[in-house]
Structures are given as structure tokens and as C-alpha cells.
N, C-alpha and C. Protein backbone atom coordinates (compact mmCIF):
# COMPACT_ATOMS: atom_id res chain seq x y z
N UNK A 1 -4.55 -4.20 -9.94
CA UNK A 1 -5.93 -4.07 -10.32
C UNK A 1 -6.37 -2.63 -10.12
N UNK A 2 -7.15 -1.99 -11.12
CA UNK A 2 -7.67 -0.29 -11.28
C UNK A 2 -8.97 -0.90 -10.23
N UNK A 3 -8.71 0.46 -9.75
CA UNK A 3 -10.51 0.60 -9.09
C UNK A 3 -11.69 0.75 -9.63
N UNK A 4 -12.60 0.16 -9.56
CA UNK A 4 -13.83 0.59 -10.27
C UNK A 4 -14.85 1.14 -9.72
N UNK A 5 -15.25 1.94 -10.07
CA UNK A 5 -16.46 2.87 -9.70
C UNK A 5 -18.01 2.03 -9.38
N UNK A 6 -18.16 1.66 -8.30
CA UNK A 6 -19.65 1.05 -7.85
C UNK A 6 -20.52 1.87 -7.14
N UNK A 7 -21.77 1.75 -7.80
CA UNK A 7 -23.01 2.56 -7.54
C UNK A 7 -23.26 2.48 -6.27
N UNK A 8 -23.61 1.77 -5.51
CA UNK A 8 -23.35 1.50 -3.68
C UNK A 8 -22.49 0.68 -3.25
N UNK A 9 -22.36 1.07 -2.32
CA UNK A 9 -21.27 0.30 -1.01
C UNK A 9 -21.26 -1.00 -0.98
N UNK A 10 -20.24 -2.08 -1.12
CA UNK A 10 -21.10 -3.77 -0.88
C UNK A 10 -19.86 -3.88 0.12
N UNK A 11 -20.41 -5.07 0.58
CA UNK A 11 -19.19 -6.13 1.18
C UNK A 11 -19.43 -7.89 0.97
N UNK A 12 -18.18 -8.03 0.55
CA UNK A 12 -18.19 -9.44 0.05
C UNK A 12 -17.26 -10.23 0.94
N UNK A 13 -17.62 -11.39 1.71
CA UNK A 13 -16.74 -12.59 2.63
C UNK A 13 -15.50 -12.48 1.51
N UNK A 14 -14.34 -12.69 1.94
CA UNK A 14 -12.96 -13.26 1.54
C UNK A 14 -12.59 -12.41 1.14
N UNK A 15 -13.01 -11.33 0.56
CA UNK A 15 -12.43 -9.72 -0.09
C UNK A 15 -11.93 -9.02 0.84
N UNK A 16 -10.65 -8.43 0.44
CA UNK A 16 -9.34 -7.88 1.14
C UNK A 16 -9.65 -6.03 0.52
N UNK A 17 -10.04 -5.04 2.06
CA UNK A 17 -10.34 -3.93 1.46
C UNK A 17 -8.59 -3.14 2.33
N UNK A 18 -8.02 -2.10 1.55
CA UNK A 18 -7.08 -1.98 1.84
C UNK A 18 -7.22 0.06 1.76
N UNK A 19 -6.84 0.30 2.76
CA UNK A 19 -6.50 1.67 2.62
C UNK A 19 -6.11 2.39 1.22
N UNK A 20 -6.76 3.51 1.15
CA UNK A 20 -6.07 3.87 -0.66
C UNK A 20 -5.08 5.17 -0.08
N UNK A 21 -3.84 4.49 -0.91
CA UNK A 21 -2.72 5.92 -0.63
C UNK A 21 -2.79 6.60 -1.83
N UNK A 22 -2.74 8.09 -1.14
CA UNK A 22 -2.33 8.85 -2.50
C UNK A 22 -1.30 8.71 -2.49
N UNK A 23 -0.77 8.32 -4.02
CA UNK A 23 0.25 8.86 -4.29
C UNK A 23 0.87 8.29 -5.72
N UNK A 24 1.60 7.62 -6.01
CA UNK A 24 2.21 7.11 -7.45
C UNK A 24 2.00 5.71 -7.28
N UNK A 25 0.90 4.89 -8.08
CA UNK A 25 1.60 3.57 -8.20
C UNK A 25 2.31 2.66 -9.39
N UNK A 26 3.71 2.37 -8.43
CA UNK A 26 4.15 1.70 -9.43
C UNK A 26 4.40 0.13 -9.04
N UNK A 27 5.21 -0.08 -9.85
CA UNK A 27 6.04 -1.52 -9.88
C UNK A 27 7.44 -1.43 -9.52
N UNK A 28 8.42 -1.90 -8.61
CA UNK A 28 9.54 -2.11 -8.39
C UNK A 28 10.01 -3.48 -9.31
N UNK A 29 10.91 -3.21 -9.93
CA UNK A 29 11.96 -4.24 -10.42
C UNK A 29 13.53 -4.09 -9.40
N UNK A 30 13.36 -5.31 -8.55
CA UNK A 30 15.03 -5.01 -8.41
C UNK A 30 15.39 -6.75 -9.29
N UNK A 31 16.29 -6.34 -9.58
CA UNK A 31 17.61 -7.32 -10.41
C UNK A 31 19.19 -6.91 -10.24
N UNK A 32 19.44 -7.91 -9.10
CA UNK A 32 20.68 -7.71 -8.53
C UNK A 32 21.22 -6.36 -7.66
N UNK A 33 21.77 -5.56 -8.03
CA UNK A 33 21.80 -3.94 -7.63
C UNK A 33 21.20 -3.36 -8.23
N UNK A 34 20.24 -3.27 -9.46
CA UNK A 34 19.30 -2.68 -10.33
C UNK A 34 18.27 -2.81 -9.73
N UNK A 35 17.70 -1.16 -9.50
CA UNK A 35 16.09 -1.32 -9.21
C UNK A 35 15.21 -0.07 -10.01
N UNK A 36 14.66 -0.66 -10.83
CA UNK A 36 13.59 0.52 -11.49
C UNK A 36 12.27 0.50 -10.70
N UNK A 37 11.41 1.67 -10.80
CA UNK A 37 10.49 2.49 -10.59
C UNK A 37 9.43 2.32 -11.76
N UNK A 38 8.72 1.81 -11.96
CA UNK A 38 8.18 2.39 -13.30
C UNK A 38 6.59 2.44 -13.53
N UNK A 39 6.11 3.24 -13.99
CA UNK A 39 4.70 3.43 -13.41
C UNK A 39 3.58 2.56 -14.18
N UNK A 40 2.57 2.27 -14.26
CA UNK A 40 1.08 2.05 -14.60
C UNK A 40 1.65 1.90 -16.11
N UNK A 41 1.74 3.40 -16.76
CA UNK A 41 2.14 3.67 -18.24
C UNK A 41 3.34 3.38 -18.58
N UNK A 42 4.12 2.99 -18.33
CA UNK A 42 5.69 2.02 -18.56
C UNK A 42 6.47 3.23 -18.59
N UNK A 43 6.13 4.46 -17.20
CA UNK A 43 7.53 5.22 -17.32
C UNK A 43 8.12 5.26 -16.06
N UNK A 44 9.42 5.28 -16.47
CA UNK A 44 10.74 5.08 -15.59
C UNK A 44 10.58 6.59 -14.26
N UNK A 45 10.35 6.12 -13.52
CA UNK A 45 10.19 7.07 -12.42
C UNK A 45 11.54 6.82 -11.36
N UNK A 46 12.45 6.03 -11.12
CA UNK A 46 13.49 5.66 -10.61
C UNK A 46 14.13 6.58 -10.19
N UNK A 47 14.64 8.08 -10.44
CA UNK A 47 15.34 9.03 -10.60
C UNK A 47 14.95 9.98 -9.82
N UNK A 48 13.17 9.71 -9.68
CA UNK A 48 12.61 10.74 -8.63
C UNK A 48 12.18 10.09 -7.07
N UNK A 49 12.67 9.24 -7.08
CA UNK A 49 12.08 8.31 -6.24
C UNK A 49 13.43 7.48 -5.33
N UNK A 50 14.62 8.16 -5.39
CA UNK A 50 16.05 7.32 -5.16
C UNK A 50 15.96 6.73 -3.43
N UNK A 51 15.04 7.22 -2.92
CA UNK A 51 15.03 6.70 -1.08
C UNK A 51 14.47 5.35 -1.71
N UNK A 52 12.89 4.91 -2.08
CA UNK A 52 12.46 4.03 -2.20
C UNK A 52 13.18 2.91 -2.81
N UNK A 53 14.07 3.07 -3.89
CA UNK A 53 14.92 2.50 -4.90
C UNK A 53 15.98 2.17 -4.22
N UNK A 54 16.71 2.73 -3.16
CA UNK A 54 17.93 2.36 -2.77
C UNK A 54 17.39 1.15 -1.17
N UNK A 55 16.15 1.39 -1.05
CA UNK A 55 15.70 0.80 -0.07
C UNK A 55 15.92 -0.63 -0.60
N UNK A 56 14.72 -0.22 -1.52
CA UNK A 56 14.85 -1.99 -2.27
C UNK A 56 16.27 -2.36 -2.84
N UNK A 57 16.92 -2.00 -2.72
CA UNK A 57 18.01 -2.42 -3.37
C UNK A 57 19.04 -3.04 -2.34
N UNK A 58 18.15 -2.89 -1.10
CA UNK A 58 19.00 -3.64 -0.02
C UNK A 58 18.00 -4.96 0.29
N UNK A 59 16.95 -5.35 -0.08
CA UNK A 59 16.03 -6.73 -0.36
C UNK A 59 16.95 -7.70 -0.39
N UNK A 60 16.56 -8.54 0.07
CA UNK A 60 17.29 -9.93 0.52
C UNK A 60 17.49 -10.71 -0.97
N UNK A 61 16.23 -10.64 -1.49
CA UNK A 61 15.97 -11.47 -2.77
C UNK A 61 16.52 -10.39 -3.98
N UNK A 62 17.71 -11.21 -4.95
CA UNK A 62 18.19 -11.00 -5.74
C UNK A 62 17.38 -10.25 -6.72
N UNK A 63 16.33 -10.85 -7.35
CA UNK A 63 14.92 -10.65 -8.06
C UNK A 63 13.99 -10.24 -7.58
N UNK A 64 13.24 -9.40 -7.83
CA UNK A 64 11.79 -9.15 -6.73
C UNK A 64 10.82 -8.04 -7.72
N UNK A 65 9.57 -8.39 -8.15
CA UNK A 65 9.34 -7.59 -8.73
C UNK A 65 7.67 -7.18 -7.59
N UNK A 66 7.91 -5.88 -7.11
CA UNK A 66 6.73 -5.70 -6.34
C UNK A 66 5.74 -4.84 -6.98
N UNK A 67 4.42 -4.83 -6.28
CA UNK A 67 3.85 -3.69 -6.67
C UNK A 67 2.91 -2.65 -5.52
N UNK A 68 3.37 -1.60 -5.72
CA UNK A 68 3.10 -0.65 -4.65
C UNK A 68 2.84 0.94 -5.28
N UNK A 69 2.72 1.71 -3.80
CA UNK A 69 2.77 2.95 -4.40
C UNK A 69 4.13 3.91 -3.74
N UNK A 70 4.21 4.74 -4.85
CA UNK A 70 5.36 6.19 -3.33
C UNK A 70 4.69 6.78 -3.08
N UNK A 71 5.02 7.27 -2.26
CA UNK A 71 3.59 8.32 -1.10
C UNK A 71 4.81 8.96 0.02
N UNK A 72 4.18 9.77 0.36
CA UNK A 72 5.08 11.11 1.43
C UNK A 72 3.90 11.02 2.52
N UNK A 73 4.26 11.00 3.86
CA UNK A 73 2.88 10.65 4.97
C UNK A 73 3.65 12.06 5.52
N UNK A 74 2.25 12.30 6.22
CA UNK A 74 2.47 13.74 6.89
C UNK A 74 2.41 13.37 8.34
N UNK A 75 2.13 14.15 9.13
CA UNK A 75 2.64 14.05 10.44
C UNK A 75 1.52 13.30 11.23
N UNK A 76 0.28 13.32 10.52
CA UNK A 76 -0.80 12.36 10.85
C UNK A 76 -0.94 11.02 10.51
N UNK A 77 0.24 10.54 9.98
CA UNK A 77 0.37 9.42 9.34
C UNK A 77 -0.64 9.77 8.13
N UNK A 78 -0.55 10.31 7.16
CA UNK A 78 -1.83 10.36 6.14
C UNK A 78 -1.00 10.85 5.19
N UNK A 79 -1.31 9.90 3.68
CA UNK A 79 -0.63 9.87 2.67
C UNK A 79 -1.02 11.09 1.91
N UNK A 80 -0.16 12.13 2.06
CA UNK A 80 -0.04 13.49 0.97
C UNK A 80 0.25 13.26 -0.82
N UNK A 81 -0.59 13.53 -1.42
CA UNK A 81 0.33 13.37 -2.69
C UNK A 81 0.90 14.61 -3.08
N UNK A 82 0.12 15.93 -2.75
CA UNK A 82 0.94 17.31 -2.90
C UNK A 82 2.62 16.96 -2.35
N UNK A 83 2.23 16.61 -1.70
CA UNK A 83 3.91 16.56 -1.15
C UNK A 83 5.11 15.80 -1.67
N UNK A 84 4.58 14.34 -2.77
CA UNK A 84 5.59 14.52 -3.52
C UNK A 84 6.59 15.32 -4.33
N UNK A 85 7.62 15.37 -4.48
CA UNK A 85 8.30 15.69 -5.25
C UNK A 85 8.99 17.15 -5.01
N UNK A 86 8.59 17.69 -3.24
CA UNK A 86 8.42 18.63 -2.88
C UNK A 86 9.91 18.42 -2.77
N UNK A 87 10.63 20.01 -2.58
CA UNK A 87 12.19 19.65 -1.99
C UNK A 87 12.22 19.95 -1.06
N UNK A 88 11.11 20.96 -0.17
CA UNK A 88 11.35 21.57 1.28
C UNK A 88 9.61 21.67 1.30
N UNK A 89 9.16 20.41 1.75
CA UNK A 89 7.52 20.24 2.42
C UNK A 89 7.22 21.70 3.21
N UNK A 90 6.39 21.77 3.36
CA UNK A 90 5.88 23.17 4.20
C UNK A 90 5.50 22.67 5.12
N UNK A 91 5.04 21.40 5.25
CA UNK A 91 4.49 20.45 7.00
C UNK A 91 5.50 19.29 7.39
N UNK A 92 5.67 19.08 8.34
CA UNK A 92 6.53 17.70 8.68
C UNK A 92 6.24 16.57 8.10
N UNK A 93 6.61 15.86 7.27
CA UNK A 93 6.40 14.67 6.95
C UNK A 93 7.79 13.81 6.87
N UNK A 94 7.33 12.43 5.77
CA UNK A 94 8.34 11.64 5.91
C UNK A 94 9.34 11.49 4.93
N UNK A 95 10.16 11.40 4.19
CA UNK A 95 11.31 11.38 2.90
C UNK A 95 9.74 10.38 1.77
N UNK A 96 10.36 10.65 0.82
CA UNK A 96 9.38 9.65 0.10
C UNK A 96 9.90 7.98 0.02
N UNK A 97 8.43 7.17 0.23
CA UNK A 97 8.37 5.68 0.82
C UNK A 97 7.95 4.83 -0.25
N UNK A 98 8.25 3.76 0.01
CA UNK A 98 7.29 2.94 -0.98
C UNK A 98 6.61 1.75 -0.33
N UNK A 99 5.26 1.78 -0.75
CA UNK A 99 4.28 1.45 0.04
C UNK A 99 4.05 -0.06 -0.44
N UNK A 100 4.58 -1.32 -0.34
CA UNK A 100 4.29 -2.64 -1.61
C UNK A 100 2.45 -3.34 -0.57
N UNK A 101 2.56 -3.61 -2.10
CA UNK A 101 0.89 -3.74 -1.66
C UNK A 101 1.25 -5.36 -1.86
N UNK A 102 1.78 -5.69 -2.90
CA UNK A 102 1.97 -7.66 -3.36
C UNK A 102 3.14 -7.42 -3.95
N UNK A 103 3.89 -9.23 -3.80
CA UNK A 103 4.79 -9.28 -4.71
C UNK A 103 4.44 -10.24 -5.80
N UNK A 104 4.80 -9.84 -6.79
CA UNK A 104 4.40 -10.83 -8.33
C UNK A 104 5.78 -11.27 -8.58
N UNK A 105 7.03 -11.59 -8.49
CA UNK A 105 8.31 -12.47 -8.39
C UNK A 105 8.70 -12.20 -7.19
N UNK A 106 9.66 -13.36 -6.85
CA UNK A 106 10.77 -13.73 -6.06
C UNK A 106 11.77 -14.48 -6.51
N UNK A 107 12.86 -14.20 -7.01
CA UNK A 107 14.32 -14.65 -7.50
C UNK A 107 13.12 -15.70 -8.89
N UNK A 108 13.27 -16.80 -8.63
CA UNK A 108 12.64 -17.71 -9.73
C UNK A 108 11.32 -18.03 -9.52
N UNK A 109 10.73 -17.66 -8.50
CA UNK A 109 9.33 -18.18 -8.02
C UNK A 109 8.36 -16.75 -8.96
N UNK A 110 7.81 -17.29 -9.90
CA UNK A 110 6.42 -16.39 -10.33
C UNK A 110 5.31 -16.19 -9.39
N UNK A 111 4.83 -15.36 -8.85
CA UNK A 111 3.99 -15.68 -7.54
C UNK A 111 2.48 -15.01 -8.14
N UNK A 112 2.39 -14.61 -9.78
CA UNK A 112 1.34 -14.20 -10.12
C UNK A 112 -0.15 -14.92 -9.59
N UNK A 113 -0.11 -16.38 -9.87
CA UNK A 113 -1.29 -17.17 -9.85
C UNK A 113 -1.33 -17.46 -8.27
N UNK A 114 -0.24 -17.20 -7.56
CA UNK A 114 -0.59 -17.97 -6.07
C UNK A 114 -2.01 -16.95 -5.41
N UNK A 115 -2.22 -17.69 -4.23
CA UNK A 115 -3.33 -16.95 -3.69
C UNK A 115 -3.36 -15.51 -2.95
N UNK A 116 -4.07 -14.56 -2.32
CA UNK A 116 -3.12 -13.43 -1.90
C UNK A 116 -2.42 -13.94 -0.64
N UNK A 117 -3.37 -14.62 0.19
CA UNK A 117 -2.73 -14.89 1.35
C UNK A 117 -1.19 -15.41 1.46
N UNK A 118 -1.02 -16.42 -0.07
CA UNK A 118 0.57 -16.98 0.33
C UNK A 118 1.59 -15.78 -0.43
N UNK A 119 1.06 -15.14 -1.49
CA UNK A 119 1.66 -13.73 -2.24
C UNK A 119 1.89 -13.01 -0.84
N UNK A 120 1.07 -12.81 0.27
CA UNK A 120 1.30 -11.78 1.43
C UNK A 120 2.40 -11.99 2.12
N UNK A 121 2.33 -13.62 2.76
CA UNK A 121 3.66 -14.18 3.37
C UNK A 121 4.63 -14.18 2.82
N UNK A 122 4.98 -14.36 1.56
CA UNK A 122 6.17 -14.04 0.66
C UNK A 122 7.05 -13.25 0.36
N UNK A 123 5.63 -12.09 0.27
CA UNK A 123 6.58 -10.91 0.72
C UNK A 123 6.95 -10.28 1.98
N UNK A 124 6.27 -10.72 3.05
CA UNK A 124 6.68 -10.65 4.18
C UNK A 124 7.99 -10.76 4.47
N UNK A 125 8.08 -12.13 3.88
CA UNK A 125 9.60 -12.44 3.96
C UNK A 125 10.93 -12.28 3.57
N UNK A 126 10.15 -11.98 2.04
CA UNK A 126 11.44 -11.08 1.33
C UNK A 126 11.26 -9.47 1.93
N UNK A 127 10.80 -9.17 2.80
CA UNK A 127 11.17 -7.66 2.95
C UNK A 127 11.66 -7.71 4.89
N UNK A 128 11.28 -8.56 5.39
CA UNK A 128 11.69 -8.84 6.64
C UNK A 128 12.73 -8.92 7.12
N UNK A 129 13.53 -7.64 8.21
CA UNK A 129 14.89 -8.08 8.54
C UNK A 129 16.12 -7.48 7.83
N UNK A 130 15.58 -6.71 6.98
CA UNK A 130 16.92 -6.48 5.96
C UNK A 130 17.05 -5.11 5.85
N UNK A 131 16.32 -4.24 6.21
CA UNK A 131 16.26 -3.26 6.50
C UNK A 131 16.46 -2.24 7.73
N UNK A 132 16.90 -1.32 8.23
CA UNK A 132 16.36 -0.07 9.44
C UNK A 132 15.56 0.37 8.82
N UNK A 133 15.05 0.95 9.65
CA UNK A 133 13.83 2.12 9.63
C UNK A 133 12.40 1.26 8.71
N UNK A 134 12.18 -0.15 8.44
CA UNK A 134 11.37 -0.75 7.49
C UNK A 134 10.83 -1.34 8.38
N UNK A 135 9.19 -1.60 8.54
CA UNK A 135 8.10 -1.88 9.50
C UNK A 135 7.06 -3.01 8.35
N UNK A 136 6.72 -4.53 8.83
CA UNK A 136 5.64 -4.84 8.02
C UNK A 136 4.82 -4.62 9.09
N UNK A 137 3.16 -4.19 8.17
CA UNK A 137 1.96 -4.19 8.99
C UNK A 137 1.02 -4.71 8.95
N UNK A 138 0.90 -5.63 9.59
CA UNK A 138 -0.28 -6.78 9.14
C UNK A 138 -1.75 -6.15 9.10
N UNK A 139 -2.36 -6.58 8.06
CA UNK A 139 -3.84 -5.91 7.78
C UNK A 139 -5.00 -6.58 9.27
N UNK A 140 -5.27 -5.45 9.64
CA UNK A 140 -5.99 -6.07 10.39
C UNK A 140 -7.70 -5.47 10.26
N UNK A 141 -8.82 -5.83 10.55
CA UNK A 141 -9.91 -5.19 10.88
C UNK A 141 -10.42 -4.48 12.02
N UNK A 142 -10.74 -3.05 11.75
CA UNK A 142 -10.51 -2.18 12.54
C UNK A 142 -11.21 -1.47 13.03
N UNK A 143 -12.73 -1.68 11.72
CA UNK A 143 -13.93 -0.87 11.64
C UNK A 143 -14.68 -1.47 10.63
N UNK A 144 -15.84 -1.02 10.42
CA UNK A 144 -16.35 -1.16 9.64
C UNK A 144 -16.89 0.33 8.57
N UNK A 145 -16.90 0.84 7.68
CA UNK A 145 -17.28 1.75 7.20
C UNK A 145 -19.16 1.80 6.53
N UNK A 146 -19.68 2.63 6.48
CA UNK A 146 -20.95 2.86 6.16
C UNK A 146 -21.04 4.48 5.48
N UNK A 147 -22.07 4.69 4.73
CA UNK A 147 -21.78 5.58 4.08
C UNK A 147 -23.68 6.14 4.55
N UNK A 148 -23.95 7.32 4.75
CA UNK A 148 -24.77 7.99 5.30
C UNK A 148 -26.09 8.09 4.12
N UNK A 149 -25.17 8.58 3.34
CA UNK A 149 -26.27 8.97 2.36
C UNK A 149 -25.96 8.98 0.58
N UNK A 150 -26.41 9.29 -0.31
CA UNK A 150 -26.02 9.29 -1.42
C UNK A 150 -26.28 10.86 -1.95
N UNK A 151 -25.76 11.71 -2.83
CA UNK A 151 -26.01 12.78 -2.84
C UNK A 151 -25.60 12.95 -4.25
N UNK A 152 -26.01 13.52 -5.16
CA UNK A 152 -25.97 13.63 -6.93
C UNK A 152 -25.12 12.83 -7.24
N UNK A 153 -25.98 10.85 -6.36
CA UNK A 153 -24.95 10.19 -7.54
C UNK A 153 -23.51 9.43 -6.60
N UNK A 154 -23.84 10.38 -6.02
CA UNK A 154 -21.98 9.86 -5.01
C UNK A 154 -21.94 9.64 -3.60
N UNK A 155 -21.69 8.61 -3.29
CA UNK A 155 -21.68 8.50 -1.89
C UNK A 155 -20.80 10.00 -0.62
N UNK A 156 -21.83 9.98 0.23
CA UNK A 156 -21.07 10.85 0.92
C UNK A 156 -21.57 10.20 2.57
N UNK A 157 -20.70 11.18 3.40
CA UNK A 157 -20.79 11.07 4.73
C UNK A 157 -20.27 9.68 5.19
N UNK A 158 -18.83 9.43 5.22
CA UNK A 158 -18.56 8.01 5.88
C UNK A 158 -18.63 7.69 7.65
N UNK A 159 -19.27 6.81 8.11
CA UNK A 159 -18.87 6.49 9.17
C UNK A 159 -18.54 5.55 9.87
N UNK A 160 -17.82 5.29 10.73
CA UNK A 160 -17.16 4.03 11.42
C UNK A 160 -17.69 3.91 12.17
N UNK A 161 -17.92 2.31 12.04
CA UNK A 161 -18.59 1.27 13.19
C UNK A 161 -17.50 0.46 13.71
N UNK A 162 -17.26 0.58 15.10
CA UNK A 162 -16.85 -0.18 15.88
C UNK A 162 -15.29 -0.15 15.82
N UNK A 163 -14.87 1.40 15.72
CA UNK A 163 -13.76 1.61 15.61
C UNK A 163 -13.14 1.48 16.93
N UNK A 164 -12.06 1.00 17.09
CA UNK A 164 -10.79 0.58 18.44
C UNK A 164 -9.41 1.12 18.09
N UNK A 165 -8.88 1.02 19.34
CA UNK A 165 -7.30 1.02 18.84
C UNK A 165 -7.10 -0.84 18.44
N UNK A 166 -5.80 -0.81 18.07
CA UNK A 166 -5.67 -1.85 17.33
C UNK A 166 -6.18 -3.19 18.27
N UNK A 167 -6.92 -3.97 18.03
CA UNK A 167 -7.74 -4.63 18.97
C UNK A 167 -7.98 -6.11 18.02
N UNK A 168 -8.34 -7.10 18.68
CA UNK A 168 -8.54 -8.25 18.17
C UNK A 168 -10.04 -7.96 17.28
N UNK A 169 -10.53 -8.75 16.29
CA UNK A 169 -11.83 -8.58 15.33
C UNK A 169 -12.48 -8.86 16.48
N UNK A 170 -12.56 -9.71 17.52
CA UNK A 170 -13.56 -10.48 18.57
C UNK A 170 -14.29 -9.61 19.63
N UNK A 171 -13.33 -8.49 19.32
CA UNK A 171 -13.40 -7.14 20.22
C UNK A 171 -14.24 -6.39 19.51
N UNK A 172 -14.52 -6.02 18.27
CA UNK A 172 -15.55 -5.04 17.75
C UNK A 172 -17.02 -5.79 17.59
N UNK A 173 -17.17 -4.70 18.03
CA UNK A 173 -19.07 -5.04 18.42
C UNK A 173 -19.81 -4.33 16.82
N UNK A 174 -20.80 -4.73 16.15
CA UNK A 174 -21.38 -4.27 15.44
C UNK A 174 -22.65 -3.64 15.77
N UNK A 175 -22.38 -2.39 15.35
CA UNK A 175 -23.84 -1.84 15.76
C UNK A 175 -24.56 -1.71 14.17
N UNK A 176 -25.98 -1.10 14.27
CA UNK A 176 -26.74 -1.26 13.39
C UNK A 176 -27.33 0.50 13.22
């Protein structure tokens, strides 16, 4: 799903807000030892991207078609997109990653229509275990965001309410 541009800030019960990475998003196809890359506009990015590709290509599930982004994190954990495609970064960061946001197949299972929550566990599972160096991170709530003011049109000034280290929801207090 594209982002869409909304005039103010909302929040809606059951809506899943997710960090935005810079960086490329595509779709993974693996099929068997075959894994393409391929972007938004149906181009084959596979070739520039061979860490992410060979990753998935060690996936448990034969079939798997995900969708995510590649992204290069810098030493702040914070997704660079300058830094793709770089051959010698100028700051410490990480090899390029691929970030799966959902999976839409598993071997024969279509998982388009399921809900996100059981799409989440699914892929949990097909990516669980089969890997080094591969971490799942469960979404958790962490803060709340608010936006200060509006300024020609565009929100500016974000700030966090009831930010913690990683902490149970029961733990953040809302202020006003």
C-alpha cells in the first residue's frame, strides 16, 4: 500500500503505524534457489541487492513471496538511503538488508486476503531459525507522536509522548 498524503495527524483503533525506512521497496520472489528483487515498477533489482537475495534464498519455505524494503542502517540504527549502492560508505553502517514488512505467499498458501495479524505470524515463521545474523522484531508501542504545529500546509515539529525503553504499553503514561 502507497502512502497518502493527510491534511492532519489522525489515529484510528486497530491501525498498524510502522516506522518508514528509507530506502527501495520491493517484493522478494524466492522459488526454490531463485530469488528476484523487483521493485514497485516491475524492475529486476536482484543484481544490486545479492546480500538480501542470498539471505532469502536460505528461507525455509520453498515459495515465499514477501514484501519489504533494502535499506543500509547507519550506526544509529537509522535507515540511510544515500548509502545504498555505496561501495565504500563514508560512515559505519550495515551491508545492505532487507527489511519484509508482510508476506503475500507461502509455498501454496496465498496469504493475500488473511488478516495482518495471521500474515505477521506466518511470516514469522517462515523467516525464524534459518538464518545467522537474522533478528524478528515484534512491533511494539513505544510512544505516541504529536505534531506541534502546522506551517505552509505541512506538519512540522514532532514530539513524543511517553517515550521508554522498550517497556510494556501498561507502562506509558499519556500526557496531554
Amino acid at each position: 500500500m502507497a502512502p497518502t498524503l493527510a491534511r492532519t495527524p489522525f489515529h484510528r483503533d486497530r491501525w498498524i503505524y510502522e516506522e518508514k525506512v528509507d530506502g527501495w521497496r520491493m517484493l522478494a520472489y524466492k522459488d526454490g534457489d531463485r530469488v528476484r528483487l523487483i521493485s514497485r515498477n516491475g524492475v529486476i533489482h536482484t543484481h544490486r541487492s545479492r546480500e538480501p537475495a542470498s539471505a532469502i534464498e536460505k528461507l525455509r519455505p520453498g515459495t515465499l513471496i514477501l514484501d519489504g524494503e533494502v535499506a543500509v542502517v547507519d550506526e544509529r540504527l537509522v535507515s540511510r538511503f544515500r548509502l545504498l549502492g555505496e561501495a565504500d560508505p563514508p560512515v559505519l553502517c550495515t551491508p545492505t538488508i532487507f527489511i519484509a514488512f508482510d508476506v503475500l505467499q507461502v509455498d501454496d498458501q496465498d496469504a493475500r486476503r488473511l488478516p495482518l495479524h495471521r500474515r505477521r505470524t506466518i511470516l514469522k515463521e517462515a523467516t525464524e531459525g534459518t538464518m545467522r545474523n537474522a533478528a524478528w522484531l515484534e512491533p511494539r508501542l513505544l510512544a505516541e507522536v504529536s505534531y506541534g504545529e502546522i506551517v505552509d500546509g505541512r506538519l512540522r515539529v514532532p514530539m513524543w509522548r511517553g517515550l521508554v525503553r522498550d517497556e510494556d504499553r501498561s507502562s506509558l503514561s499519556r500526557s496531554r
